[in-house]
Protein backbone atom coordinates (compact mmCIF):
# COMPACT_ATOMS: atom_id res chain seq x y z
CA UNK A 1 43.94 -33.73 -19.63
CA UNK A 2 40.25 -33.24 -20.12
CA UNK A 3 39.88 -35.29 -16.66
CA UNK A 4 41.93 -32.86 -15.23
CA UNK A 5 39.37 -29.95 -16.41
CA UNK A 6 36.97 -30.90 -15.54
CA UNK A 7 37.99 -31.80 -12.22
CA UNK A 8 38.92 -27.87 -11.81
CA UNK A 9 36.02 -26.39 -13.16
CA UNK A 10 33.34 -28.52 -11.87
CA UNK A 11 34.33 -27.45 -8.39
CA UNK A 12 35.22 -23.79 -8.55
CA UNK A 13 31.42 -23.63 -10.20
CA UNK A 14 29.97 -25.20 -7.68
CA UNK A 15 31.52 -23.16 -5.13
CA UNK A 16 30.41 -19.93 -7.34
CA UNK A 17 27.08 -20.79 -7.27
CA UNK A 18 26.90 -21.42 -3.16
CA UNK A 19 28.64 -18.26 -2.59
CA UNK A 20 25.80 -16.50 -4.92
CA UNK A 21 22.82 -18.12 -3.23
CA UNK A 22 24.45 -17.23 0.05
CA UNK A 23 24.70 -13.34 -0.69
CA UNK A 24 21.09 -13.33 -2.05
CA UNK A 25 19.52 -14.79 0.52
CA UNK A 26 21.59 -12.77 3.44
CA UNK A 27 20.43 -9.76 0.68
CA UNK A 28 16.51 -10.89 1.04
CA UNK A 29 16.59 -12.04 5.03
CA UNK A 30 17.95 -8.34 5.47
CA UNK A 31 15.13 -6.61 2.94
CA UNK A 32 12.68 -9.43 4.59
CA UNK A 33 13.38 -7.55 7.87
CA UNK A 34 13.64 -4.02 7.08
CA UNK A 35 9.73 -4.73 5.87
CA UNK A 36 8.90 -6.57 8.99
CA UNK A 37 10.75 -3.70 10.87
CA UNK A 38 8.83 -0.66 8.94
CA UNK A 39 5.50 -2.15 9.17
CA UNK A 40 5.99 -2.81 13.31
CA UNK A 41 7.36 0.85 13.35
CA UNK A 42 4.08 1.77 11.33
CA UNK A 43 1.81 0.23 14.12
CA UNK A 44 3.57 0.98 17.15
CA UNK A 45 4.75 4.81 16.44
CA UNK A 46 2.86 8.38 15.30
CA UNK A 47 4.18 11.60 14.02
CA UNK A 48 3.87 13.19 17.55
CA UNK A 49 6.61 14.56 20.11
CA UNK A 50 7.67 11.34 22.49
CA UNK A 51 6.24 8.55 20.55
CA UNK A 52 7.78 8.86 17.12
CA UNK A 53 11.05 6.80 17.47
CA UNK A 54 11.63 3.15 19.46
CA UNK A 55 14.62 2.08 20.35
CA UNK A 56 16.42 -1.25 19.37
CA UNK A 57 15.78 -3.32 22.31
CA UNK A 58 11.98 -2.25 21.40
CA UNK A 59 11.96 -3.19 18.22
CA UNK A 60 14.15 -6.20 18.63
CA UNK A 61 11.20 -7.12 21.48
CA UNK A 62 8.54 -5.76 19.68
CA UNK A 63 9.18 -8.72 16.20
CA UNK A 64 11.50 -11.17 18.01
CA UNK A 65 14.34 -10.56 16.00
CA UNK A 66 17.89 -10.64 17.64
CA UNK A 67 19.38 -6.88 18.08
CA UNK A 68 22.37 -7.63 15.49
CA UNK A 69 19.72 -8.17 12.53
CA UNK A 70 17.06 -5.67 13.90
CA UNK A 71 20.28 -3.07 13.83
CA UNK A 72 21.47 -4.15 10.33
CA UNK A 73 18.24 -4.11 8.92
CA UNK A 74 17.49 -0.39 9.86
CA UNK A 75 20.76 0.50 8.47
CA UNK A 76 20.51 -0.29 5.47
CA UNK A 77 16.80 0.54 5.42
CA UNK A 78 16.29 3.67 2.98
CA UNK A 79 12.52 4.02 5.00
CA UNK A 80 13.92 4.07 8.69
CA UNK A 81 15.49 6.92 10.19
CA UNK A 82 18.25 6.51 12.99
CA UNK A 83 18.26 9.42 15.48
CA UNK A 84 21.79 11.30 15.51
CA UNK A 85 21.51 12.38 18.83
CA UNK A 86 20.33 9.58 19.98
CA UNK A 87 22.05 6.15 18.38
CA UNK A 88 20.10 3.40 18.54
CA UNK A 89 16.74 5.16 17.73
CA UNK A 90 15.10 4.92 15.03
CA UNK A 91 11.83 6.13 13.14
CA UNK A 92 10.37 5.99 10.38
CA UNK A 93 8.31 9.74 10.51
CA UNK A 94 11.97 11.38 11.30
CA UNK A 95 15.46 11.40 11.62
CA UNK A 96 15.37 13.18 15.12
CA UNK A 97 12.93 13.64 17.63
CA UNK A 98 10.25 16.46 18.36
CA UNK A 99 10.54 18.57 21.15
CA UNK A 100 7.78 17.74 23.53
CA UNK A 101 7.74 21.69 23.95
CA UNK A 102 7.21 22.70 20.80
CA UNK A 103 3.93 23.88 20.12
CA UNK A 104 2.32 22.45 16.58
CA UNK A 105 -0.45 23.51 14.65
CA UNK A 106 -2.07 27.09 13.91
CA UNK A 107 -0.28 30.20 15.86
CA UNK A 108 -3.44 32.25 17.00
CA UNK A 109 -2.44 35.85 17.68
């Protein structure tokens, strides 16, 4: 009987303990590239109209990084903004773009 228990258990914790050390390290590659992604964002872009958001072929260019993970990893990002207007945008100065019209600084009258 005790054969038989340990036949079970041994297994089932085994199997507990792969499936754990699989989540955490899908959990770290995706917080791994959300850094990675923020940083490149931080080098590439400025708070200005026309050159504050990249899209994801950019980025995915930009760090090699296939467009699946690059996508993921801005999702679930808290520091990168995706563009509602435009999907597939994203930023890390705004959600959506500035109009290259509007005028920015002091109003002089």
């Amino acid at each position: 009987m005790k054969n038989y228990v340990i036949a079970i258990v041994i297994p089932l914790i085994i199997a507990l303990l792969t499936w754990g050390a699989t989540a955490i390290y899908k959990r770290v590659r995706i917080l791994r590239d959300g850094c990675k992604i923020q940083r490149w964002l931080d080098s590439t872009t400025c708070d200005e109209p026309g050159e504050s958001h990249k899209s994801l072929l950019e980025i995915s260019e930009g760090i090699c990084l296939s467009k699946e993970r690059v996508r993921v990893a801005c999702l679930l990002s808290s520091r990168i903004f995706q563009s509602i207007t435009n999907p597939g945008n994203y930023s890390i100065w705004r959600q959506e773009p500035q109009s290259i019209y509007e005028k920015r600084g002091l109003l002089i009258l």
